[in-house]
Protein backbone atom coordinates (compact mmCIF):
# COMPACT_ATOMS: atom_id res chain seq x y z
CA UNK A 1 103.40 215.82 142.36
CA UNK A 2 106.91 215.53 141.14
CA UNK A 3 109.31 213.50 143.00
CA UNK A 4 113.05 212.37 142.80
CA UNK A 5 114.77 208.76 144.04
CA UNK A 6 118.07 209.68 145.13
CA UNK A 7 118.72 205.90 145.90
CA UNK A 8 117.39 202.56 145.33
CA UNK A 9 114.70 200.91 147.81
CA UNK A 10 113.45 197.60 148.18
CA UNK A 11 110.16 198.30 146.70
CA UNK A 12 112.23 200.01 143.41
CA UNK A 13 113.91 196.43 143.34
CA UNK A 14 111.17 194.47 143.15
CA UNK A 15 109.01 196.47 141.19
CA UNK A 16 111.86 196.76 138.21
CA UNK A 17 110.85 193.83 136.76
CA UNK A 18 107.47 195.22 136.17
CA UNK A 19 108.34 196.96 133.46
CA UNK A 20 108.33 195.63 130.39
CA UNK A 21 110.59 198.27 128.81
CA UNK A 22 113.40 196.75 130.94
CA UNK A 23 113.05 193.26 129.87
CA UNK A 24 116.29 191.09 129.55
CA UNK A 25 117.98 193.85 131.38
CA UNK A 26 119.80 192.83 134.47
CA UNK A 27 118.18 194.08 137.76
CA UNK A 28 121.11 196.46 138.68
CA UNK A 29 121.36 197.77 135.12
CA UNK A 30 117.31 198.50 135.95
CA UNK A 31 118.14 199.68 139.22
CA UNK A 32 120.44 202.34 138.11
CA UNK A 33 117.97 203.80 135.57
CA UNK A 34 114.84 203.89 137.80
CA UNK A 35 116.46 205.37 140.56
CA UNK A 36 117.21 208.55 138.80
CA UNK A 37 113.16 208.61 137.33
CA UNK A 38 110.55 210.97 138.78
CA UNK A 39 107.65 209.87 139.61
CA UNK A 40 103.91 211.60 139.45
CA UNK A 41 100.59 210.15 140.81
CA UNK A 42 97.20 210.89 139.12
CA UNK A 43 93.74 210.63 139.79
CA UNK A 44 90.95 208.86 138.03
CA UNK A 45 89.95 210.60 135.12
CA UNK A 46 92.76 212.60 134.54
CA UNK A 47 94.30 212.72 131.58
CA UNK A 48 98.28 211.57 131.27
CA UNK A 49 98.66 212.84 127.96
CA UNK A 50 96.93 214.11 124.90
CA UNK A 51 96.34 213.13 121.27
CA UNK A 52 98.50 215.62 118.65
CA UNK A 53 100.67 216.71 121.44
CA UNK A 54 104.11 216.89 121.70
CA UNK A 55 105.95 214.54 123.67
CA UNK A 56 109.75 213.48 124.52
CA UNK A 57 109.45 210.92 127.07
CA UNK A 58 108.49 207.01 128.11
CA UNK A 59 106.03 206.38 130.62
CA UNK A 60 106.16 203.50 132.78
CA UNK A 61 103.29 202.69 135.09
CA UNK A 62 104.12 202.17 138.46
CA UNK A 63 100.54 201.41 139.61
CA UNK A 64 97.27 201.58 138.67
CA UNK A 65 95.23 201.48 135.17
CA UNK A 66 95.07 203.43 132.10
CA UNK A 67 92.70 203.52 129.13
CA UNK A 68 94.42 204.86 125.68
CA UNK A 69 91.74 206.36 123.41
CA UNK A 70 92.07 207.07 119.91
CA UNK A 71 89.79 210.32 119.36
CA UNK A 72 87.98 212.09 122.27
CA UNK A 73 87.66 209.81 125.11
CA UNK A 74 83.99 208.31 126.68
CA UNK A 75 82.48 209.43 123.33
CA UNK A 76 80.59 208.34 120.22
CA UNK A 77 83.39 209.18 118.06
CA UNK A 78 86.25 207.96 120.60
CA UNK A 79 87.86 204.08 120.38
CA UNK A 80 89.07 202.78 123.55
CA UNK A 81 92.19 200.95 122.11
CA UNK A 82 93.40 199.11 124.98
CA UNK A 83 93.71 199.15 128.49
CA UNK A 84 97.34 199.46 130.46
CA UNK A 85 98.33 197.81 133.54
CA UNK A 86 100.99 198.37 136.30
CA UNK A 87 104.50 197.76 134.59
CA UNK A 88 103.66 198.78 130.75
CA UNK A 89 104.54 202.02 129.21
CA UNK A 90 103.03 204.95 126.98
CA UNK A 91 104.70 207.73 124.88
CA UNK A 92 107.16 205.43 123.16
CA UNK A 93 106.21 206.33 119.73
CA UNK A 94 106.42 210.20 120.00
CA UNK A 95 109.61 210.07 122.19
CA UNK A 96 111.42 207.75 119.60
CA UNK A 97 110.06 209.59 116.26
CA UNK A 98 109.87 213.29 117.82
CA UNK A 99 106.42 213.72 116.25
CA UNK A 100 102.70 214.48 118.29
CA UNK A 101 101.14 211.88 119.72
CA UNK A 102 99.27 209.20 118.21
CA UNK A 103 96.44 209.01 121.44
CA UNK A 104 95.28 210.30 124.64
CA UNK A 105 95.70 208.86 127.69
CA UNK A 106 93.34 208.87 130.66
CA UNK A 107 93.53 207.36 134.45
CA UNK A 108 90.56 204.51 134.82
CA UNK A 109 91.88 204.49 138.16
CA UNK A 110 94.49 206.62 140.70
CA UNK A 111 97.68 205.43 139.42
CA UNK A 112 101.78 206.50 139.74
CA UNK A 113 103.89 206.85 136.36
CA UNK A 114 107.23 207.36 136.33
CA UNK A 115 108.86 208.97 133.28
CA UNK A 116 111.90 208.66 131.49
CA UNK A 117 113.79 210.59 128.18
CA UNK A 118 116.06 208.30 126.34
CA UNK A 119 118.56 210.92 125.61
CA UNK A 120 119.16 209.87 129.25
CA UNK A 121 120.14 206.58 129.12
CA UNK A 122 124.09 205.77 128.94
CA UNK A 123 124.97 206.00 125.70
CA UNK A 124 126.83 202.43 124.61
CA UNK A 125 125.97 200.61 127.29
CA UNK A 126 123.51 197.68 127.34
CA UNK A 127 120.75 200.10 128.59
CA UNK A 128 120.27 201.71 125.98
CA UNK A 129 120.50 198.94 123.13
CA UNK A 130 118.12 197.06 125.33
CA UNK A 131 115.33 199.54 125.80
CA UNK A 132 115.49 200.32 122.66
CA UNK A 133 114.77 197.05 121.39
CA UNK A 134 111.92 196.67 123.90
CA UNK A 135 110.39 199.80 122.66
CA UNK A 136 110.52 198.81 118.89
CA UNK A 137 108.81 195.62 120.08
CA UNK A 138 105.98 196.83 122.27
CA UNK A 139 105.32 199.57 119.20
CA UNK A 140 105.12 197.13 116.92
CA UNK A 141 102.35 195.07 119.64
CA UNK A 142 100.32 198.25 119.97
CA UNK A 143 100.00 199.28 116.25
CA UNK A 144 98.46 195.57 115.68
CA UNK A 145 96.15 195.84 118.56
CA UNK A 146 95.48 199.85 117.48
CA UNK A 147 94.59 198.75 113.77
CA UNK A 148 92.70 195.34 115.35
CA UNK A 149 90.36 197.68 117.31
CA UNK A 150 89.56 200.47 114.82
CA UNK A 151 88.84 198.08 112.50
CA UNK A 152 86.20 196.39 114.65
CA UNK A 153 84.75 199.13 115.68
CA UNK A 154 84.25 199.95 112.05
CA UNK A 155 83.05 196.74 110.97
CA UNK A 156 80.36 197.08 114.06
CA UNK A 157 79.30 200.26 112.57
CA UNK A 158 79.13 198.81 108.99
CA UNK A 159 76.97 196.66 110.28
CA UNK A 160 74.93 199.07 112.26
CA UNK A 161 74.48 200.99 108.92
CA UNK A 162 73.08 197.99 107.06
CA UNK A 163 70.64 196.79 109.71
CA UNK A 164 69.75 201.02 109.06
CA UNK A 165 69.86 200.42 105.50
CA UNK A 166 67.44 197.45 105.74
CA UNK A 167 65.41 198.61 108.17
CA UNK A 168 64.49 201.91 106.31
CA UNK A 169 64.30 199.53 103.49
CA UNK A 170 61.85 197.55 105.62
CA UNK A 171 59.18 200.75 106.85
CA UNK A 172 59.02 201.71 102.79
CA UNK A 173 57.77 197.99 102.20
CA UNK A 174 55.47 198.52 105.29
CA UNK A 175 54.58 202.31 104.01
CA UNK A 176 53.66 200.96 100.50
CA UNK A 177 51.69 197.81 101.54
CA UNK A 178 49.57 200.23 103.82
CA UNK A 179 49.34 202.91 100.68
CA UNK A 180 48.01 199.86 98.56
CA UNK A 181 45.24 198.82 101.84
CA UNK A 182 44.53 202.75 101.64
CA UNK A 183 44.00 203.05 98.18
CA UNK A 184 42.03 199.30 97.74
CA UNK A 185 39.09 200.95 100.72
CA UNK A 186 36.63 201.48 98.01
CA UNK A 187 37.05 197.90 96.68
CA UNK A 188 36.67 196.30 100.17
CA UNK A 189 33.27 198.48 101.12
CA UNK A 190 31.90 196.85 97.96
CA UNK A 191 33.03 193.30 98.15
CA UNK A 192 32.35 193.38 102.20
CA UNK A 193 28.39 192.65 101.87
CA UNK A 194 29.41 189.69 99.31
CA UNK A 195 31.67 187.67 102.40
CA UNK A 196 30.45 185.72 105.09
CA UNK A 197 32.37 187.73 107.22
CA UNK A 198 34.61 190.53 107.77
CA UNK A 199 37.74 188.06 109.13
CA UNK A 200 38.27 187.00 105.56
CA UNK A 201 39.77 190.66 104.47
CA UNK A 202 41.28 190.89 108.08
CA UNK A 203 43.19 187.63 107.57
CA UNK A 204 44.15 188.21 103.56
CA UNK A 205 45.79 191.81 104.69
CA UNK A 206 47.40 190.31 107.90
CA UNK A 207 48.79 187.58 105.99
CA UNK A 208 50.32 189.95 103.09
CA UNK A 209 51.87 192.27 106.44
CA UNK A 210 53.10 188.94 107.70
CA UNK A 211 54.37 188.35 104.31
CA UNK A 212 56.10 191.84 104.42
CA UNK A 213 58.20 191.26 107.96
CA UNK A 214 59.07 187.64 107.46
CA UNK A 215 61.07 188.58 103.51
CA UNK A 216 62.65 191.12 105.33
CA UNK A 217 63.98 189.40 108.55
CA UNK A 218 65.20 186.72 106.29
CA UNK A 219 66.83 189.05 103.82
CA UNK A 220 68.77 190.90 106.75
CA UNK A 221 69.37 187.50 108.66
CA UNK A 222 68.72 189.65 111.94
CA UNK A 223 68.24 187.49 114.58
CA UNK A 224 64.57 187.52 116.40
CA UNK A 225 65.68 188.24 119.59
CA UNK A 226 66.77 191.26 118.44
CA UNK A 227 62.86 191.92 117.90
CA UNK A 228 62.38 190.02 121.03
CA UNK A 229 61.02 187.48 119.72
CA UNK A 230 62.17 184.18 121.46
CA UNK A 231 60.36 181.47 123.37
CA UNK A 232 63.01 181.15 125.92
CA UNK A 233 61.50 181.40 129.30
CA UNK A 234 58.10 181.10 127.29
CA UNK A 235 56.01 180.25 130.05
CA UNK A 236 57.51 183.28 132.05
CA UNK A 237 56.06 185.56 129.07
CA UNK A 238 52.68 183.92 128.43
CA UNK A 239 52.32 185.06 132.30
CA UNK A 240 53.29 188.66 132.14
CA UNK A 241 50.80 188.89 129.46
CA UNK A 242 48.05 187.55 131.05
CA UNK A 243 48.71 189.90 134.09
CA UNK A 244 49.14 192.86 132.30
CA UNK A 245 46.17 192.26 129.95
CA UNK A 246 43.91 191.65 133.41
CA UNK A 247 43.62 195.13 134.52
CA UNK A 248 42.52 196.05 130.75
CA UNK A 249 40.03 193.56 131.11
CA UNK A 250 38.57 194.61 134.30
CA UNK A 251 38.69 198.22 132.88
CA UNK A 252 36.56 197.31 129.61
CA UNK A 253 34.38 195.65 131.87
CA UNK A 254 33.73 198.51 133.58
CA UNK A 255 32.91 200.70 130.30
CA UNK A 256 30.39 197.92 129.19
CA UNK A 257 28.68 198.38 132.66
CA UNK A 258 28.29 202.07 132.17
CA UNK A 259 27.53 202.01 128.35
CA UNK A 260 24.88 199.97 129.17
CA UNK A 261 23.57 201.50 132.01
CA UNK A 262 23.73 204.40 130.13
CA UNK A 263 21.71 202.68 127.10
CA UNK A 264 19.85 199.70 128.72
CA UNK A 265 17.57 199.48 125.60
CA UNK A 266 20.36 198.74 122.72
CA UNK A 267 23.67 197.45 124.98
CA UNK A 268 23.55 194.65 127.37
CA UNK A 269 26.97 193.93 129.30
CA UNK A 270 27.61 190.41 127.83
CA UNK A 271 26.99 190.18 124.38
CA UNK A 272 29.20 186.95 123.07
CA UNK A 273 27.47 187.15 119.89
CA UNK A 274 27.78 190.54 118.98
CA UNK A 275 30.81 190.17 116.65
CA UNK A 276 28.50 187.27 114.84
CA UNK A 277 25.45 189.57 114.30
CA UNK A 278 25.88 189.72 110.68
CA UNK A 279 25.34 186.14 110.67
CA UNK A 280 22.31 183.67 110.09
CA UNK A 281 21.81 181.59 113.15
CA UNK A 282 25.28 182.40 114.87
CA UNK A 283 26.06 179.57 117.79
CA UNK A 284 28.89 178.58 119.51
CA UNK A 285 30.65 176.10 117.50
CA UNK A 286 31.30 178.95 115.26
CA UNK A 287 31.80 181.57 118.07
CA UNK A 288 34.24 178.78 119.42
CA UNK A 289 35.97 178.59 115.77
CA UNK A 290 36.03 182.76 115.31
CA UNK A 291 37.37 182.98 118.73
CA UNK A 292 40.35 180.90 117.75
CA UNK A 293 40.91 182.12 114.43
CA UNK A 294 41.10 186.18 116.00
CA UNK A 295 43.49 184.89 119.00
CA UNK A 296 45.14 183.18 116.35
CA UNK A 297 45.40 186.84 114.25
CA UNK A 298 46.32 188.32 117.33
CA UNK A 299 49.37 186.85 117.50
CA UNK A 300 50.30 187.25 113.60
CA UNK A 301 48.95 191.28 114.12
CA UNK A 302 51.47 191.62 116.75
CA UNK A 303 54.53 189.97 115.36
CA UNK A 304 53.95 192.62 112.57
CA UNK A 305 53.52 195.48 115.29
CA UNK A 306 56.17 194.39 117.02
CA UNK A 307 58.58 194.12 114.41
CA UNK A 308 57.53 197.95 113.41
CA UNK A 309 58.03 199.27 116.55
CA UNK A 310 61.51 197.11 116.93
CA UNK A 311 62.93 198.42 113.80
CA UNK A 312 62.18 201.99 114.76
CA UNK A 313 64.12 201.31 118.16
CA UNK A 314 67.19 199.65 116.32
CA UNK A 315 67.60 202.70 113.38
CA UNK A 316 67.74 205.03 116.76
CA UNK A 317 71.55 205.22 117.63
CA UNK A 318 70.84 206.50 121.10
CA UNK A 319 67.56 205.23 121.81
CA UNK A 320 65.78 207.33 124.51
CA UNK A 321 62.14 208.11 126.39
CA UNK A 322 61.11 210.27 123.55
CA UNK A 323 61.92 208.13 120.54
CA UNK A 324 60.77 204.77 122.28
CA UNK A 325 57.34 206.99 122.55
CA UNK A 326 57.74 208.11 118.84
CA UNK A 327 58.07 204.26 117.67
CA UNK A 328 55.34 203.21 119.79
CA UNK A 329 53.07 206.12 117.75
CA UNK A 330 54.22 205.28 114.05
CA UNK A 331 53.81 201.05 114.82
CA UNK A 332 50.33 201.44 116.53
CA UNK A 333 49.38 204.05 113.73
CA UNK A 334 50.47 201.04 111.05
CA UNK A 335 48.20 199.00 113.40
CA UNK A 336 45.07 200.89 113.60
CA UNK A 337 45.05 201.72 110.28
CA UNK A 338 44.65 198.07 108.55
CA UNK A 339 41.47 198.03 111.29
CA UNK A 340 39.61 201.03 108.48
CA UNK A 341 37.60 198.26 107.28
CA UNK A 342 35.89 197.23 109.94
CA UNK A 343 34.93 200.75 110.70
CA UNK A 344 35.89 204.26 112.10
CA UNK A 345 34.78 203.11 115.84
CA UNK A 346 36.65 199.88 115.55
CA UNK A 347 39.82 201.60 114.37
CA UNK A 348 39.91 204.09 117.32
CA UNK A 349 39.32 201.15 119.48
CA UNK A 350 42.49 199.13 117.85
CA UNK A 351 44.85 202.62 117.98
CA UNK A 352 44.51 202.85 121.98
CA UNK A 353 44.64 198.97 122.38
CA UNK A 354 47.67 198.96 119.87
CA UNK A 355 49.32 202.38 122.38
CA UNK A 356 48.78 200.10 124.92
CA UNK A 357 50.53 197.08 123.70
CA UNK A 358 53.46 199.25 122.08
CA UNK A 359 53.76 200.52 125.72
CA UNK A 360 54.00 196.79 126.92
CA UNK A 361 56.19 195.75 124.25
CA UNK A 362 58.77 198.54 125.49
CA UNK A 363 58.50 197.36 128.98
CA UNK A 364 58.51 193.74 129.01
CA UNK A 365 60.61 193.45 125.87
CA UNK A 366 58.60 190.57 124.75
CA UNK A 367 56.53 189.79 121.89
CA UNK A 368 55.12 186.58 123.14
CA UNK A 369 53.64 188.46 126.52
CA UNK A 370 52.55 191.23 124.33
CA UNK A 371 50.84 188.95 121.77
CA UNK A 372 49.14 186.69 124.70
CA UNK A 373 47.76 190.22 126.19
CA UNK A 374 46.48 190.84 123.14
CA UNK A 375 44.70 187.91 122.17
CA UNK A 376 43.09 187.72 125.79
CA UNK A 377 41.99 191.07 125.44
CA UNK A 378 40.66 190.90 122.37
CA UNK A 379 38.84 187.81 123.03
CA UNK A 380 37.18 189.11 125.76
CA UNK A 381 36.28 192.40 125.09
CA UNK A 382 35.02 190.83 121.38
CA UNK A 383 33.92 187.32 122.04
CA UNK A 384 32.46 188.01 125.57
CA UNK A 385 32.14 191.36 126.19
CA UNK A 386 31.12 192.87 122.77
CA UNK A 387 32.21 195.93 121.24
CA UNK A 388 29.26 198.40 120.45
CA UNK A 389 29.58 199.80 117.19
């Protein structure tokens, strides 16, 4: 609500040298000038004054805070410029050049501006010459700290586009290397019977993944903790794995019980040396040494999941429910799929383990607890379990 000050208070007095636009202006110079301004209080949220609009006066804040937005304000497309505080002023451009306005300005919190036309001042007198200097100065301020904040907020979103950029860059290397595993099945089925065991194509086509992620976090220079990736607070992480892999544990334990129930003559419910049946003489030095070498794969399998499922998350602009579910799907597919070779069964197997630990990975935001989860697991329901096939 509008409202006149037919005289000068004590709280006019010592507010006047609030305002900046009446800097090096003596206080009854001030006084005179203020005492004739109306005054209007506003809410937060409200807005003071829009961008493109026309506009013939200076604002000077009485109380409270506003935001001044370049654009449309709380949006993607809007730049929060700067925020105002009790005794600064908006307007100044528009009222001196007679053109629209350069921004919009919105109440962060309930605040009381008082406005003022310059036509108004006394012409001649040190009023005048003085507020007009003070308003070519502050203009001159807020175009630097206008053009200082639009251009970081471009630069951020240059960068945003190249970590895009790289990161689509990054699923075609991923797409290509698992086109090259795809078309290279029928040469793995006939070299499989000639190994000593299936971990040797495992490790050569986790080790060219590997190969894949590492180039490309070292091209981009993105930091791993943007993938989550960081053994601060490792001991913290190792934990959460080992509690969230538990209940998976107790769960395939479970199956085994009923498979084998089910088919007492070909499953048992501990079967540590199923994965070495293809073996001669399998014992437990080796079963020891396999054990190690698949917790060891575990880890490398999920750094490359993990780093999937992260770069999916960082092209999203808005990340939500549905496309943290939709990068879970397309990294655990990646997964699964360099599993063909050790058969159909296996594969299925690795997808819902792999849905499970993409789910994880969301939660905890953790690679380390993810990647201990899933070497316990695996050890476990591989190594002492056994996995039917």
């Amino acid at each position: 609500m509008l409202s006149g000050f037919p005289g000068v208070s004590f709280l006019t007095r010592v507010s006047t040298h609030r305002f900046e636009v009446f800097r090096h202006l003596s206080d009854e110079a001030a006084d005179r000038v203020i005492a004739r301004l109306p005054s209007q209080s506003f809410q937060a949220g409200e807005v003071l004054l829009r961008e493109n609009q026309s506009n013939d006066r200076v604002y000077l804040i009485e109380s409270g805070d506003l935001d001044i937005w370049k654009g449309e304000p709380n949006s993607a497309k809007g730049v929060k410029i700067m925020t105002l505080k009790a005794g600064s002023c908006f307007g100044e451009m528009s009222a001196i050049n007679g053109a629209a306005t350069t921004a919009t300005v919105v109440a962060a919190a309930p605040a009381v501006v008082r406005s003022l036309r310059l036509d108004e001042l006394p012409e001649g007198g040190p009023e005048q010459k003085q507020v007009t200097l003070n308003l070519a100065r502050m203009l001159v301020e807020r175009l630097t700290s206008a053009t200082t904040s639009i251009k970081a907020k471009h630069e951020a979103e240059m960068a945003a586009l190249k970590v895009v950029a790289s990161a689509s860059s990054f699923l075609t290397r991923i797409l290509t290397a698992l086109s090259f595993y795809m078309f290279a099945m029928p040469l793995i089925l006939f070299i499989k019977p000639l190994l000593p065991s299936d971990s040797l194509i495992s490790f050569f086509f986790i080790v060219a993944f590997l190969w894949v992620v590492l180039d490309f976090m070292k091209q981009t220079q993105i930091p791993q903790e943007h993938f989550h990736m960081t053994m601060k607070g490792w001991l913290r992480q190792v934990l959460t794995g080992v509690l969230w892999a538990l209940p998976f544990m107790v769960g395939f334990l479970v199956v085994k019980f009923w498979l084998a129930h089910a088919h007492p003559e070909t499953i048992k419910v501990f079967e540590p040396m199923r994965a070495l049946a293809s073996r001669p003489n399998p014992n437990y030095l080796l079963w020891t040494g396999f054990a190690l070498t698949y917790a060891g794969l575990s880890f490398a399998q999920e750094f490359i999941r993990c780093a999937v499922q992260g770069t999916l998350d960082m092209i999203e602009v808005k990340p939500t429910i549905k496309t943290h579910w939709k990068s879970i799907l397309v990294s655990d597919v990646v997964f699964a799929s360099i599993h063909m070779h050790l058969g159909s069964m296996f594969a299925l197997l690795a997808f819902i383990a792999g849905f499970v630990f993409g789910f994880m990975f969301w939660r905890a935001r953790s690679y380390l607890a993810v990647a201990t989860a899933h070497a316990l697991f695996g050890v476990w329901a591989i190594f002492v379990i056994g996995v039917p096939r």
